[in-house]
Protein backbone atom coordinates (compact mmCIF):
# COMPACT_ATOMS: atom_id res chain seq x y z
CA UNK A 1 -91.74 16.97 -25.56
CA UNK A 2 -89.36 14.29 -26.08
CA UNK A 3 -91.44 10.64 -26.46
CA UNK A 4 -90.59 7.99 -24.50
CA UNK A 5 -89.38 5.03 -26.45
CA UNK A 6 -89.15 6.45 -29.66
CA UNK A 7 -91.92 6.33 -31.78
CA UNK A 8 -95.28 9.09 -33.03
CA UNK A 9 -96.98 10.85 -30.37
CA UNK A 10 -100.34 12.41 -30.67
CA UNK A 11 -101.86 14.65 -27.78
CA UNK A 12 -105.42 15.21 -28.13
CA UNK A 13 -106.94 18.22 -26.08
CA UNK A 14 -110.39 18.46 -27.71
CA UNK A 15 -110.95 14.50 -27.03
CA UNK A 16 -110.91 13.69 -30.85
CA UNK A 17 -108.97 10.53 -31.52
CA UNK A 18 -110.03 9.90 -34.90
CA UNK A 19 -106.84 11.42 -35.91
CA UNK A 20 -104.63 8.87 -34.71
CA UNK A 21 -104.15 6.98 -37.37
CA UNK A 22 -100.97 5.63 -36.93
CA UNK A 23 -99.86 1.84 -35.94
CA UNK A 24 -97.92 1.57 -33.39
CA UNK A 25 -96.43 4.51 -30.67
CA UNK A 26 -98.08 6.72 -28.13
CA UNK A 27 -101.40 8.68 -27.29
CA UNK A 28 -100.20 11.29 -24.46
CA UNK A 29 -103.25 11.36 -22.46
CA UNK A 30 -102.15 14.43 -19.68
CA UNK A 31 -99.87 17.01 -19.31
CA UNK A 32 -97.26 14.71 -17.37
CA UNK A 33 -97.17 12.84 -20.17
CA UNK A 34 -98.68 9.68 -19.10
CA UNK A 35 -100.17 8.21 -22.11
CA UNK A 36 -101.11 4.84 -23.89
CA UNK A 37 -98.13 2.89 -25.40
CA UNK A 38 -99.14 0.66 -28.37
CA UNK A 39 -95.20 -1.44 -28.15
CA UNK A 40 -94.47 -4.30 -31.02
CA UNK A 41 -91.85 -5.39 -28.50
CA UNK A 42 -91.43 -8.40 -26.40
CA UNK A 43 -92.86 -6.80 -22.65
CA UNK A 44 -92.34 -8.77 -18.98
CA UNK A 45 -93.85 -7.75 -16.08
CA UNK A 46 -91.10 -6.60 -13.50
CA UNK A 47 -88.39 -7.18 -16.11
CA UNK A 48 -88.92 -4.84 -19.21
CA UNK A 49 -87.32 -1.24 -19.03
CA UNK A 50 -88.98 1.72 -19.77
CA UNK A 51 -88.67 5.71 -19.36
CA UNK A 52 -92.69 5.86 -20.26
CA UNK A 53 -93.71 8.18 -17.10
CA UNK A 54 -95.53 6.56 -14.33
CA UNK A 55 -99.01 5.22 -14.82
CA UNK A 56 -98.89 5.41 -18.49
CA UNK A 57 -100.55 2.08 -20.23
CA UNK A 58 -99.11 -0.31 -22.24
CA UNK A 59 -99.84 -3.06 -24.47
CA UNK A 60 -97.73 -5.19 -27.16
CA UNK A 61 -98.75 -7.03 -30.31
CA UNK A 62 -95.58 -9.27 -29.14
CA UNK A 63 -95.81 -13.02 -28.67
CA UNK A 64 -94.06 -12.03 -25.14
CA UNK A 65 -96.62 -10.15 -23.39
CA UNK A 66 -99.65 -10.23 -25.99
CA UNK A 67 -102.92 -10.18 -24.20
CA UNK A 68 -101.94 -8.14 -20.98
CA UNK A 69 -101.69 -4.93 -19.53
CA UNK A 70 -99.12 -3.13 -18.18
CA UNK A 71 -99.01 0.07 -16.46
CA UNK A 72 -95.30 2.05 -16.46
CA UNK A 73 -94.30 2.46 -12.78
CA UNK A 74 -91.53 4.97 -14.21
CA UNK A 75 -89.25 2.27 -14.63
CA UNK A 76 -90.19 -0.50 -15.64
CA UNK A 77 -93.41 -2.43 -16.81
CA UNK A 78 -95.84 -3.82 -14.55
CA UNK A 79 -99.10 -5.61 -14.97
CA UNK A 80 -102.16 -3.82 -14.67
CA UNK A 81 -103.88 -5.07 -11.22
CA UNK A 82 -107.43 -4.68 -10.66
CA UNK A 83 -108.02 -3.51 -7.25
């Protein structure tokens, strides 16, 4: 399975995550490959590019972006809204 935005991927079917013991890159979190995105990059809503698949989760250590949510609407980044 090719990993969007480069990076380590770890896929987790027994729910054990003590293995991921990386920093940075993805948890895949379903067979779609929706996952959690841990990005060092700068991330704006709306404006950043990504291939992650739709309604995967991401969040940056990046002064751009630090502190929010976004969720991958296939495309780009978008922040999280609470409904």
């Amino acid at each position: 399975m090719a990993i969007p935005n480069g990076g380590s991927a770890y896929q987790f079917s027994d729910g054990n995550l003590n293995a991921a013991k990386s920093l940075g890159g993805t948890i895949l979190l379903s067979a779609t490959g929706a996952g959690l995105y841990f990005l060092d990059t700068a991330v704006t809503a709306n404006s950043t590019t990504t291939d992650a698949p739709a309604g995967s989760i991401g969040v940056t250590t990046n002064a751009t972006g630090l502190g929010k949510m976004f969720i991958s609407d296939g495309s780009k980044w978008q922040y999280a809204v609470v409904a």
